[in-house]
PDB file of N, CA and C in Angstrom:
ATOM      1  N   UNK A   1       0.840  -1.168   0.000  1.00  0.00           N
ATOM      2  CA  UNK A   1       0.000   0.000   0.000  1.00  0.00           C
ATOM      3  C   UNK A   1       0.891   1.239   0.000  1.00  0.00           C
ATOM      4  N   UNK A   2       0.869   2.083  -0.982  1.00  0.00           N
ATOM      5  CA  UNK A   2       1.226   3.313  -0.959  1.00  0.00           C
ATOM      6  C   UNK A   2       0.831   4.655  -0.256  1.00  0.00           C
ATOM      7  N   UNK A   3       1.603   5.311   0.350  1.00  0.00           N
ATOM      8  CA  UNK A   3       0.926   6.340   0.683  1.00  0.00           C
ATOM      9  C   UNK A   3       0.014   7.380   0.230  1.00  0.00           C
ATOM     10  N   UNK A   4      -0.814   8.070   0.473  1.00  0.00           N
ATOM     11  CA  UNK A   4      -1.877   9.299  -0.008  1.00  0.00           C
ATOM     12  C   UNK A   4      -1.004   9.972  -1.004  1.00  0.00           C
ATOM     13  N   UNK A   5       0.156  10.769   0.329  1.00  0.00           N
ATOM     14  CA  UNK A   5       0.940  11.329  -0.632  1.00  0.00           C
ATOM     15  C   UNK A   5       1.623  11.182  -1.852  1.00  0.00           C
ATOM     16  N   UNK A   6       1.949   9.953  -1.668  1.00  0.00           N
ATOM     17  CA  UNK A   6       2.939   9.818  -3.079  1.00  0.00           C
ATOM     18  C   UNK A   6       1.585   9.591  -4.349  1.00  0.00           C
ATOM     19  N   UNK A   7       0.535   9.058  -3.931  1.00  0.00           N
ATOM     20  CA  UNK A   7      -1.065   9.194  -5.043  1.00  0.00           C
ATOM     21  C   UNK A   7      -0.833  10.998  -5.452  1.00  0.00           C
ATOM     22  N   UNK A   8      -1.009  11.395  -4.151  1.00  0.00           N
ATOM     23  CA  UNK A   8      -1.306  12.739  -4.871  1.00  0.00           C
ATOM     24  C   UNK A   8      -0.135  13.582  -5.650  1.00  0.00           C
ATOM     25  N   UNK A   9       0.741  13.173  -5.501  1.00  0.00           N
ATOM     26  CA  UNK A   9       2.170  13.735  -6.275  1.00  0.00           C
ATOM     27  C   UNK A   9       1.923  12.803  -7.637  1.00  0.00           C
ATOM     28  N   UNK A  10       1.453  12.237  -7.816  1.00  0.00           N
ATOM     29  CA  UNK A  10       1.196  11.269  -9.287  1.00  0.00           C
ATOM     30  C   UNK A  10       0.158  11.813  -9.694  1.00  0.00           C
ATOM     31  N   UNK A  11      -1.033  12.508  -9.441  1.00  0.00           N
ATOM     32  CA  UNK A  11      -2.054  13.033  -9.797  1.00  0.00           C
ATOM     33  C   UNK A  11      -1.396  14.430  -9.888  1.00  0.00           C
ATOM     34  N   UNK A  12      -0.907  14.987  -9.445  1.00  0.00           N
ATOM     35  CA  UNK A  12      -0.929  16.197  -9.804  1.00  0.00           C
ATOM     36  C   UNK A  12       0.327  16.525 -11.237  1.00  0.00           C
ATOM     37  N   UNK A  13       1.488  15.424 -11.591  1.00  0.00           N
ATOM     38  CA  UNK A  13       2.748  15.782 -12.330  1.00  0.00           C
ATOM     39  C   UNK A  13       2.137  14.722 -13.296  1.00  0.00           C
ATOM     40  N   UNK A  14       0.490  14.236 -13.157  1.00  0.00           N
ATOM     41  CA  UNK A  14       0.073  13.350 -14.552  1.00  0.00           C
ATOM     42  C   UNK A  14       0.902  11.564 -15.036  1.00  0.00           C
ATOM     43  N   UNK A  15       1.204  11.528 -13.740  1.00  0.00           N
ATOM     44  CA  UNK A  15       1.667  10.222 -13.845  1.00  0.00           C
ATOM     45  C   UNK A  15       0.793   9.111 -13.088  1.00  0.00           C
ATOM     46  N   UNK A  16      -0.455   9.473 -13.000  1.00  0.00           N
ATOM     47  CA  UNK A  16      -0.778   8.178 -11.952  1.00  0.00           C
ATOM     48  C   UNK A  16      -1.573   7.432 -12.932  1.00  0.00           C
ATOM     49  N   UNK A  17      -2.006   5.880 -12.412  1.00  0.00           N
ATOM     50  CA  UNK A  17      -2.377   5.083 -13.579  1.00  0.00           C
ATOM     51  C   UNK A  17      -3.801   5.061 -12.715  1.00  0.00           C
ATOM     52  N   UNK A  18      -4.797   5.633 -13.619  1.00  0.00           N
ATOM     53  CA  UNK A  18      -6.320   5.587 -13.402  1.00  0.00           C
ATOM     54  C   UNK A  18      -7.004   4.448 -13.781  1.00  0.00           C
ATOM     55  N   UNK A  19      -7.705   3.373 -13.588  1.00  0.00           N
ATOM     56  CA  UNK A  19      -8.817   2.808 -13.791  1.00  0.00           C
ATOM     57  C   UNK A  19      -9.846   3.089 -13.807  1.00  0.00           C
ATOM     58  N   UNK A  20     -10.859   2.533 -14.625  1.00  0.00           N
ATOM     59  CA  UNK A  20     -12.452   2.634 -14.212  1.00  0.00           C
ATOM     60  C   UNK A  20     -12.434   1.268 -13.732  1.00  0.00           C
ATOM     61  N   UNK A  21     -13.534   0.806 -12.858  1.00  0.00           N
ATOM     62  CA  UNK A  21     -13.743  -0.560 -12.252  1.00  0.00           C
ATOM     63  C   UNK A  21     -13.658  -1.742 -13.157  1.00  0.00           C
ATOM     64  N   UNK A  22     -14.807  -1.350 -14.270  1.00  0.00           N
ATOM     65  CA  UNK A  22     -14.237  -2.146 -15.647  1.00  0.00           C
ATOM     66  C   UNK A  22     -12.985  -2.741 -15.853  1.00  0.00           C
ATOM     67  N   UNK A  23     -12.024  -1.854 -16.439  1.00  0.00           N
ATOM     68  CA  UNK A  23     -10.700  -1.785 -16.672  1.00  0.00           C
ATOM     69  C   UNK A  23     -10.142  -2.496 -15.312  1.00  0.00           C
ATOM     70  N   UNK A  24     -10.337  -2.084 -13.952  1.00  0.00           N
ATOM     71  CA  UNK A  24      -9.470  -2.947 -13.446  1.00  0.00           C
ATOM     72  C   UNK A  24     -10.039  -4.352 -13.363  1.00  0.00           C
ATOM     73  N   UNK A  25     -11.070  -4.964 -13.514  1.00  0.00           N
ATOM     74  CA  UNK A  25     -11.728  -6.114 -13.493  1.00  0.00           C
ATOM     75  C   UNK A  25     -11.030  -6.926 -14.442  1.00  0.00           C
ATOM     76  N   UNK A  26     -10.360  -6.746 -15.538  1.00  0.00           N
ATOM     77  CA  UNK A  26      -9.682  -6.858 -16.793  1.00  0.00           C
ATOM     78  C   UNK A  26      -8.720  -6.800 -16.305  1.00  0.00           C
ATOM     79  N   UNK A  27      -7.996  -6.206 -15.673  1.00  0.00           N
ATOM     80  CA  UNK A  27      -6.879  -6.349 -15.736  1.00  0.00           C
ATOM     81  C   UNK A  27      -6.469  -7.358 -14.567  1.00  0.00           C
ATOM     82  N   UNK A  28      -6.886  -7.469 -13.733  1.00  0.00           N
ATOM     83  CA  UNK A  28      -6.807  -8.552 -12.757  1.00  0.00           C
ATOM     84  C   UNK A  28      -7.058  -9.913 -13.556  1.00  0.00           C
ATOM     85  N   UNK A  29      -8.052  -9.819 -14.565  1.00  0.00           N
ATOM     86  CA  UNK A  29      -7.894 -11.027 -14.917  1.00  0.00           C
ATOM     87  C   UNK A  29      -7.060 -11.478 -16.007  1.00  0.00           C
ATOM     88  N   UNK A  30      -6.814 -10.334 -16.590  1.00  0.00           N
ATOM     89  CA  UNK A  30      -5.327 -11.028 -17.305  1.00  0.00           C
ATOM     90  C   UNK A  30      -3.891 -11.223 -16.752  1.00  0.00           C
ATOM     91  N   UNK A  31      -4.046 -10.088 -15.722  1.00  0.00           N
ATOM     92  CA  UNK A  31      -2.932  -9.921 -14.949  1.00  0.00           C
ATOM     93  C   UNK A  31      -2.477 -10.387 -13.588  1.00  0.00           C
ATOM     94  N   UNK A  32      -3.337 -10.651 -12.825  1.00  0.00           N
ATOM     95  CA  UNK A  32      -3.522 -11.241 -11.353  1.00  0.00           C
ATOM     96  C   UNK A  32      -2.462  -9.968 -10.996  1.00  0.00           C
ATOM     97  N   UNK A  33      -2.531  -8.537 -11.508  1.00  0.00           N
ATOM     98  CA  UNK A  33      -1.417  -7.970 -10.380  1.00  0.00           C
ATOM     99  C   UNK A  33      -2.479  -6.451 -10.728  1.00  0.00           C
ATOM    100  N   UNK A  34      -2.124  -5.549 -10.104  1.00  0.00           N
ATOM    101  CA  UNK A  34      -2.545  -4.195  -9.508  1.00  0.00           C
ATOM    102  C   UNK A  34      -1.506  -3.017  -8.752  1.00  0.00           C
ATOM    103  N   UNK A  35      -0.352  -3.487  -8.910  1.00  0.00           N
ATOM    104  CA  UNK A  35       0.225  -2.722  -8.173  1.00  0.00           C
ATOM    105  C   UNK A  35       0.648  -1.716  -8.149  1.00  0.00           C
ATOM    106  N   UNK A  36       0.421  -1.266 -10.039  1.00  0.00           N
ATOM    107  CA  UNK A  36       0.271   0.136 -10.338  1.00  0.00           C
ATOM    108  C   UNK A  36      -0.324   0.701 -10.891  1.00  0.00           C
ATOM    109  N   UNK A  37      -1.704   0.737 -10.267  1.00  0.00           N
ATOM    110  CA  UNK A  37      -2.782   1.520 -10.068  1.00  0.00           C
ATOM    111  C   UNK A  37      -2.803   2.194  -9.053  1.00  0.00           C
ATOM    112  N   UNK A  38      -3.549   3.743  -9.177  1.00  0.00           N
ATOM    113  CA  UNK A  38      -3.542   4.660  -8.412  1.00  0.00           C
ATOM    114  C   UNK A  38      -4.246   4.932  -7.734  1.00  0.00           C
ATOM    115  N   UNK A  39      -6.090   4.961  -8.910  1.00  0.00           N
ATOM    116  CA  UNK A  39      -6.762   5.514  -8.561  1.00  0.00           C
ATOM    117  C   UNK A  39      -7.932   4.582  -9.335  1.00  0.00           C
ATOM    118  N   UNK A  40      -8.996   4.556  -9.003  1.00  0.00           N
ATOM    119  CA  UNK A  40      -9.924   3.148  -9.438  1.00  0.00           C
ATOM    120  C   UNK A  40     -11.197   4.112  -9.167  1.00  0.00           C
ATOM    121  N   UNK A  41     -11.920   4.590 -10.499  1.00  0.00           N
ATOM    122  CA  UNK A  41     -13.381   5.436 -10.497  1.00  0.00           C
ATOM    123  C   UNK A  41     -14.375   4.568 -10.397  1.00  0.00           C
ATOM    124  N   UNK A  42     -15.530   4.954 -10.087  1.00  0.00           N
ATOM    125  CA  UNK A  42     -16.567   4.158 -10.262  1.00  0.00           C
ATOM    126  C   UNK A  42     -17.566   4.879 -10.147  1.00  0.00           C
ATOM    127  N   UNK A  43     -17.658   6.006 -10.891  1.00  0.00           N
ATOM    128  CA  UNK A  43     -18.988   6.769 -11.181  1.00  0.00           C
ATOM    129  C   UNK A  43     -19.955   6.007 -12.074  1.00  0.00           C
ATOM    130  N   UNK A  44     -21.165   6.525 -11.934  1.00  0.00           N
ATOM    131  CA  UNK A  44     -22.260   6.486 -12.193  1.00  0.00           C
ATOM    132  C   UNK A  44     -23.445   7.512 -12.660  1.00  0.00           C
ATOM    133  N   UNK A  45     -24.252   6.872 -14.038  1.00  0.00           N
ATOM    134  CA  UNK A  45     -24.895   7.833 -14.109  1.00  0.00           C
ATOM    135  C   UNK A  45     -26.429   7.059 -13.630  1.00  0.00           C
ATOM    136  N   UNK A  46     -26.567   6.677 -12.959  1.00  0.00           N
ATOM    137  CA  UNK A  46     -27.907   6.513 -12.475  1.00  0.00           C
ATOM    138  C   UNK A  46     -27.924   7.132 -11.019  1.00  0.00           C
ATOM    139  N   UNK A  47     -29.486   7.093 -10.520  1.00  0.00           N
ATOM    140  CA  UNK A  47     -30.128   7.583  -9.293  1.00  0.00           C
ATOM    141  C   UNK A  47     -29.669   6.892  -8.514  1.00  0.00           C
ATOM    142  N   UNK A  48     -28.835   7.765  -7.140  1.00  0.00           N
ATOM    143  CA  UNK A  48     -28.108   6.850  -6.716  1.00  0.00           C
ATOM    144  C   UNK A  48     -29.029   6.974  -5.206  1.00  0.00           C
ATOM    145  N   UNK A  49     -30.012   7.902  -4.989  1.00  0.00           N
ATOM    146  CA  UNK A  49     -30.617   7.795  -3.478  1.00  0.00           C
ATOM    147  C   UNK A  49     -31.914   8.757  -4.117  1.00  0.00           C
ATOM    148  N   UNK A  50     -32.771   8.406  -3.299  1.00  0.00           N
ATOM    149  CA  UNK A  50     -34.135   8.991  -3.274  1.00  0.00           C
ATOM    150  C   UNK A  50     -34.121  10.460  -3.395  1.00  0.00           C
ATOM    151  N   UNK A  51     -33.347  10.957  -2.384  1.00  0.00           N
ATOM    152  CA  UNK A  51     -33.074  12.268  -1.910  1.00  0.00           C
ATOM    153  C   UNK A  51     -32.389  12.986  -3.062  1.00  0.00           C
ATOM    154  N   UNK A  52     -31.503  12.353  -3.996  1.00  0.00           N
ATOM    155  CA  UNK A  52     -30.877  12.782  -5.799  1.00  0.00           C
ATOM    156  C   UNK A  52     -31.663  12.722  -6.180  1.00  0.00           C
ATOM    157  N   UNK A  53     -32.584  11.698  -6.328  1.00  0.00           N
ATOM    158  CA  UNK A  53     -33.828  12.133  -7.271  1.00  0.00           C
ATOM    159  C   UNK A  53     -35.289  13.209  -7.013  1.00  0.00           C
ATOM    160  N   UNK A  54     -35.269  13.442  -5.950  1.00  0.00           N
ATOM    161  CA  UNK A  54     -36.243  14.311  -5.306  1.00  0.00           C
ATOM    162  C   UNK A  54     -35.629  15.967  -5.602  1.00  0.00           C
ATOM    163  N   UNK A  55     -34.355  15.808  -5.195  1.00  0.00           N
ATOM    164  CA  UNK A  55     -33.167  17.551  -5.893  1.00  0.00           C
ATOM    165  C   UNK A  55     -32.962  17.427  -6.886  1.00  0.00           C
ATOM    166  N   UNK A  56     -33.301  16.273  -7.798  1.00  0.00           N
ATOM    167  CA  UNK A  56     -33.081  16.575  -9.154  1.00  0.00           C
ATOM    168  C   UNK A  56     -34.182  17.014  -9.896  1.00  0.00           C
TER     169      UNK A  56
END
């Protein structure tokens, strides 16, 4: 496990290796490794709580 810091010094000088959940799902399975990945998204465009859809 890497520290915060050294994530955020890779995010900010454009060197960190991003995933979407997808992508890392794939890559675990071709790869059985992860160890340089940074940062792993998993947005969404659906309704994610009652209360988003009621302010929306």
């Amino acid at each position: 496990m890497r520290p915060i810091d050294e994530i955020r010094t890779a995010l900010a000088d454009g060197s960190a290796v991003i995933l979407t959940a997808s992508e890392l799902k794939k890559r675990i399975v071709q790869d059985d490794t992860v160890s340089d990945v940074d940062v792993v998204t998993c947005g969404t465009c659906g309704v994610m709580s009652g209360t988003y859809a009621v302010l929306s």
